[in-house]
C-alpha atoms as a PDB file:
ATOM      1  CA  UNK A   1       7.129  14.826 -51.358  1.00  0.00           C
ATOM      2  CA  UNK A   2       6.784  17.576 -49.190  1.00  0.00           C
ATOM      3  CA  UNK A   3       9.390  20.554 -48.403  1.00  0.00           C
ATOM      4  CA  UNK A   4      10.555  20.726 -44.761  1.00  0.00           C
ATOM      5  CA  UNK A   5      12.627  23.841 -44.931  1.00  0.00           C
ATOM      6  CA  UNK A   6      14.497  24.294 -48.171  1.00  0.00           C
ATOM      7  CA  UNK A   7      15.184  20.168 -47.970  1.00  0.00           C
ATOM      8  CA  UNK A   8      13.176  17.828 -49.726  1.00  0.00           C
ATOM      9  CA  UNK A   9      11.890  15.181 -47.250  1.00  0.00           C
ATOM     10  CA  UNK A  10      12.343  11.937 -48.678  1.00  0.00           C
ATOM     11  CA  UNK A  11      12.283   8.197 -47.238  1.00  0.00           C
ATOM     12  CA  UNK A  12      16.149   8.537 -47.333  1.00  0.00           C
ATOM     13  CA  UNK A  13      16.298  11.638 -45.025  1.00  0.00           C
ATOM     14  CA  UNK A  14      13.845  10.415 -42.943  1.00  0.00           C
ATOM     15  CA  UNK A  15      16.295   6.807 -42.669  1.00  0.00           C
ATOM     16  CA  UNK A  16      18.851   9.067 -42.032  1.00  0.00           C
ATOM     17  CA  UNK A  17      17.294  11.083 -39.087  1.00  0.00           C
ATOM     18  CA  UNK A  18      15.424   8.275 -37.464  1.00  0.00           C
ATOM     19  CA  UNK A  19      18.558   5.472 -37.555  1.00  0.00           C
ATOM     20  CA  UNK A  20      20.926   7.812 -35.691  1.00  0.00           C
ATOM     21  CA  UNK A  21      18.054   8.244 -33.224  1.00  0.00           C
ATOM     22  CA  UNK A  22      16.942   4.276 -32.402  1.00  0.00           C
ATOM     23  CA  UNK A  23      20.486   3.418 -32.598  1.00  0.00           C
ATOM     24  CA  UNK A  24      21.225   5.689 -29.691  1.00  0.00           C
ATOM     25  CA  UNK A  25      17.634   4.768 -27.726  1.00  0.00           C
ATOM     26  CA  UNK A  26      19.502   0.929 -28.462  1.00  0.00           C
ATOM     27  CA  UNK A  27      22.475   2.379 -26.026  1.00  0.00           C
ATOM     28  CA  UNK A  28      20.487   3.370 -23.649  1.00  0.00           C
ATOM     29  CA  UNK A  29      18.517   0.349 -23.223  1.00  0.00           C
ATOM     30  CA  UNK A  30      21.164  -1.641 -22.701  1.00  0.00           C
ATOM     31  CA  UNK A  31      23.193   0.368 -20.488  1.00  0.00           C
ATOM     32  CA  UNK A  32      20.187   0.499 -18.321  1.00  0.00           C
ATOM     33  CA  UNK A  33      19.226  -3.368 -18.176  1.00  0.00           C
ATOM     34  CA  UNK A  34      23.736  -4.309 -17.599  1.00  0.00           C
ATOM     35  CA  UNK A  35      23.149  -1.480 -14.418  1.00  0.00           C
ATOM     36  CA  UNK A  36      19.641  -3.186 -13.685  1.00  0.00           C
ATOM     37  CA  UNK A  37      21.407  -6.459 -13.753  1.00  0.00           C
ATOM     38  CA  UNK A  38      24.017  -6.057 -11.287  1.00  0.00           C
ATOM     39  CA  UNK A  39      22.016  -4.424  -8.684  1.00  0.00           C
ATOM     40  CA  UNK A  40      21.752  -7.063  -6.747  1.00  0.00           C
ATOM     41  CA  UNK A  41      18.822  -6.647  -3.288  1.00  0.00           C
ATOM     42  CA  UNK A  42      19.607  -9.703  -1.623  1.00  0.00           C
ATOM     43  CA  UNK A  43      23.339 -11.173  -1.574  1.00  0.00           C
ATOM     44  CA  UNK A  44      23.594 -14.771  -0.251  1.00  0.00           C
ATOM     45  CA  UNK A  45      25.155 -14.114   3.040  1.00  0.00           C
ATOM     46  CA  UNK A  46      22.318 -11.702   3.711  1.00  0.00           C
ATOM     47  CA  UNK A  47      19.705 -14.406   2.488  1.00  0.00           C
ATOM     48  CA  UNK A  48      21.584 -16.301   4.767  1.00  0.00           C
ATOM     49  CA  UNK A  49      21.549 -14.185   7.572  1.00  0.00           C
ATOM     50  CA  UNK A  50      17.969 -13.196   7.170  1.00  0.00           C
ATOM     51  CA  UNK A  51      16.936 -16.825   7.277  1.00  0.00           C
ATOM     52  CA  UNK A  52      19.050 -18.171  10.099  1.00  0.00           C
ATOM     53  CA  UNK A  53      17.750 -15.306  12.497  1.00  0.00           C
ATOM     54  CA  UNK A  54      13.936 -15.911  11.146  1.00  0.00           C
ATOM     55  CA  UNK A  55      14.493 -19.863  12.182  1.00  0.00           C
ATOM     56  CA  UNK A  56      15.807 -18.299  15.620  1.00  0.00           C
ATOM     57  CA  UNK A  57      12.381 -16.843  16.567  1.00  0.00           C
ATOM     58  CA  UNK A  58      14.124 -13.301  16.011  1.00  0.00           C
ATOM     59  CA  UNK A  59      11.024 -10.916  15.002  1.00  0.00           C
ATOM     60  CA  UNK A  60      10.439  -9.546  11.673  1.00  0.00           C
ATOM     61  CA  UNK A  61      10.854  -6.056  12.511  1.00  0.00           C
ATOM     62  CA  UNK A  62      14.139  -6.395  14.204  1.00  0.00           C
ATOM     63  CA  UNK A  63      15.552  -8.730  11.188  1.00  0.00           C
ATOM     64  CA  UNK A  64      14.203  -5.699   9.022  1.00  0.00           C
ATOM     65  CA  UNK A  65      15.927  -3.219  10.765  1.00  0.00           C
ATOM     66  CA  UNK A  66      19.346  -4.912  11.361  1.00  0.00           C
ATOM     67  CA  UNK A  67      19.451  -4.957   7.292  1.00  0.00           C
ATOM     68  CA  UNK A  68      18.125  -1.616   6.373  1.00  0.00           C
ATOM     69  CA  UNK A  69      14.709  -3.469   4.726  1.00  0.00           C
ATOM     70  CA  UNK A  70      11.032  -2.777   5.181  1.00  0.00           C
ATOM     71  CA  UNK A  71       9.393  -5.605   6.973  1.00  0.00           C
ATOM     72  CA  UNK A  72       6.959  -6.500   3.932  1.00  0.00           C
ATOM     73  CA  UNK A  73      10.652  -6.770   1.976  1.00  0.00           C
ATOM     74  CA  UNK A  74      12.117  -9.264   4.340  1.00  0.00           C
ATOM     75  CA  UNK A  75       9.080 -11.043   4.399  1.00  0.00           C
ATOM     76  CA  UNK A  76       8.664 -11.621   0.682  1.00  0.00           C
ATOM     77  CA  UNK A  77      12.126 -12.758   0.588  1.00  0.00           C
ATOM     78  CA  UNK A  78      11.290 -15.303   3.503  1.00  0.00           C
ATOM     79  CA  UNK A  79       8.396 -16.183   1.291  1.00  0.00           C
ATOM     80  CA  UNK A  80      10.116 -16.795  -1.688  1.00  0.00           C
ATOM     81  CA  UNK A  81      13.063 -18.910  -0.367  1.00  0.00           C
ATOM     82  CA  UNK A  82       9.762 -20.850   1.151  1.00  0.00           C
ATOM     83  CA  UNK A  83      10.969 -20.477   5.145  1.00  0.00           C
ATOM     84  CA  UNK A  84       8.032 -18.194   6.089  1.00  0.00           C
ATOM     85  CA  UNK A  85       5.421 -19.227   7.958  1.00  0.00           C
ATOM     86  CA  UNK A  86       2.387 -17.383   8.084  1.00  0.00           C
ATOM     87  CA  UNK A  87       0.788 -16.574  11.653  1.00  0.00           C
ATOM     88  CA  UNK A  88      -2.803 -17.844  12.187  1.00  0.00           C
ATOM     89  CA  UNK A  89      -5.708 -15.189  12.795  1.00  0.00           C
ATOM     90  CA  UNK A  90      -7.506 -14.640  15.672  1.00  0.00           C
ATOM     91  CA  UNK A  91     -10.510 -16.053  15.424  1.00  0.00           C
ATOM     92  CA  UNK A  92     -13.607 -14.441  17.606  1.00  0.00           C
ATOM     93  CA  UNK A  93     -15.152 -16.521  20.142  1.00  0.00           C
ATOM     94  CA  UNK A  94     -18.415 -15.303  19.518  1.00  0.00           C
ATOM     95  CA  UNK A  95     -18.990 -17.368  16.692  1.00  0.00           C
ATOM     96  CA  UNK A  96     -18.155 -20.167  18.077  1.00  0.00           C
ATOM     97  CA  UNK A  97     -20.034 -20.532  21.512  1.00  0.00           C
ATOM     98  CA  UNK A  98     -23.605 -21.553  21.688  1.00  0.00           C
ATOM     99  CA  UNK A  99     -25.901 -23.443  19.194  1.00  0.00           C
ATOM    100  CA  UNK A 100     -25.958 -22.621  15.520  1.00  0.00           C
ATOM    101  CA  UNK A 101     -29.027 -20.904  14.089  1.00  0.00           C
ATOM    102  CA  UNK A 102     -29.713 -23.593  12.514  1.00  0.00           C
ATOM    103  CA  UNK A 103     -30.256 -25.465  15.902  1.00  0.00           C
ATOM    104  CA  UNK A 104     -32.007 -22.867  17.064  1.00  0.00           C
ATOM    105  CA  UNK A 105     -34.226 -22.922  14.515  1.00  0.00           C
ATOM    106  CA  UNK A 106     -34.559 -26.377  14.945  1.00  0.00           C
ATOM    107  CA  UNK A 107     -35.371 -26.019  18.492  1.00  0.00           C
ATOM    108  CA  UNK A 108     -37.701 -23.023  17.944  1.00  0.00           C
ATOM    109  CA  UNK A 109     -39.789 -25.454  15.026  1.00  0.00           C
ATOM    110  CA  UNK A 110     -40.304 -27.936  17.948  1.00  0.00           C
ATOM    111  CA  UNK A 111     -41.816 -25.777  20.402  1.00  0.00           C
ATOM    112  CA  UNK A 112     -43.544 -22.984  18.285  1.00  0.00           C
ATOM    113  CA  UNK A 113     -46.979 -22.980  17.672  1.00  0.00           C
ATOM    114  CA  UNK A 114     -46.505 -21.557  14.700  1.00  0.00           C
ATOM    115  CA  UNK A 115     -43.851 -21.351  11.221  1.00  0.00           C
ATOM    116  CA  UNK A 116     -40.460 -20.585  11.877  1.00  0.00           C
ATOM    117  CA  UNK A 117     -39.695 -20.293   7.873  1.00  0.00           C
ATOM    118  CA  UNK A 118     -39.880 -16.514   8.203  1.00  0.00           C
ATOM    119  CA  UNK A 119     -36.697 -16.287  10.723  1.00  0.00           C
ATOM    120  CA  UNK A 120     -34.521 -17.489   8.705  1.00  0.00           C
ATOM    121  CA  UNK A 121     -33.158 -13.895   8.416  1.00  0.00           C
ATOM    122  CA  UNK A 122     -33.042 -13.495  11.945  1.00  0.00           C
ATOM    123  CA  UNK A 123     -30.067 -12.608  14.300  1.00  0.00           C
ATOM    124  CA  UNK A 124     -28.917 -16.061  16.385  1.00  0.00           C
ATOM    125  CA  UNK A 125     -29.282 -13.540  19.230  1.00  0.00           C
ATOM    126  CA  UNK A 126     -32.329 -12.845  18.535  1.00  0.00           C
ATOM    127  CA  UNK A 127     -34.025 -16.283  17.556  1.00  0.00           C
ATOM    128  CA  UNK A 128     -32.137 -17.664  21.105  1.00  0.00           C
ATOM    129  CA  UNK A 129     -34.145 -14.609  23.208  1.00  0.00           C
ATOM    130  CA  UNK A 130     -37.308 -15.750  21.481  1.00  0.00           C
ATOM    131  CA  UNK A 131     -36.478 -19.656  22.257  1.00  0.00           C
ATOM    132  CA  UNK A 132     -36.216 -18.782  25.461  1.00  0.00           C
ATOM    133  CA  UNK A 133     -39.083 -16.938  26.257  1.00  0.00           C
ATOM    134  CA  UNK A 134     -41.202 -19.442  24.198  1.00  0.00           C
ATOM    135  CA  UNK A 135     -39.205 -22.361  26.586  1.00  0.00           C
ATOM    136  CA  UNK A 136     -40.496 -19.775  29.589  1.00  0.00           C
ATOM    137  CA  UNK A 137     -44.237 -19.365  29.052  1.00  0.00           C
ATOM    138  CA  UNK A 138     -44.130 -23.608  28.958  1.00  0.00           C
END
């Protein structure tokens, strides 16, 4: 037993300080998850709304702005109620023009006098320059 004071503390006293304590954190737990439970981000009619003006083409930062939302919020919700549809990325032209380097390579292996193992590594801009000047001196 040890002496806190001029009280003896004892597994009773120490019951007696710590119930009051976790009985009050208890209180405050669940008046924070009933306050957490009602706040409600998206009502139906603004689901609703959100949704019908998405299916009209309207943009996502106007929708987002008409309801006070950030655009990432509005489309999350759009996500989640599975409407969304995600915009396809530009894709660069560059790497789609021309041969591949592997038909380069193929190329360069028909007309080299030598092996063409050790460009593997090499730019397609570069092994296309040297196919072409090979194709030239022929």
């Amino acid at each position: 037993m040890r002496i806190i004071g001029k009280k003896r503390l004892t597994f009773q006293n120490l019951f007696d300080i710590i119930l009051p304590l976790s009985t009050t954190q208890r209180k405050e737990n669940s008046v924070m998850a009933e306050t957490a439970k009602k706040a409600v981000n998206y009502t139906k009619e603004l689901t609703a709304k959100v949704i019908s003006d998405y299916q009209e083409g309207v943009d996502l930062d106007t929708i987002a702005d008409e309801i006070g939302k950030s655009v990432r919020s509005v489309r999350s919700k759009l996500v989640r109620e599975g409407v969304y549809i995600a915009k396809p990325k530009a894709t660069t032209s560059d790497k789609r023009e021309g041969p591949t380097k592997k038909e380069l390579l193929n190329s360069l292996e028909n007309i080299a006098p030598f092996e063409v193992n050790g460009f593997m590594g090499a730019t397609k801009t570069a092994l296309s320059d040297l196919l072409e000047h090979l194709t030239a001196k022929q």
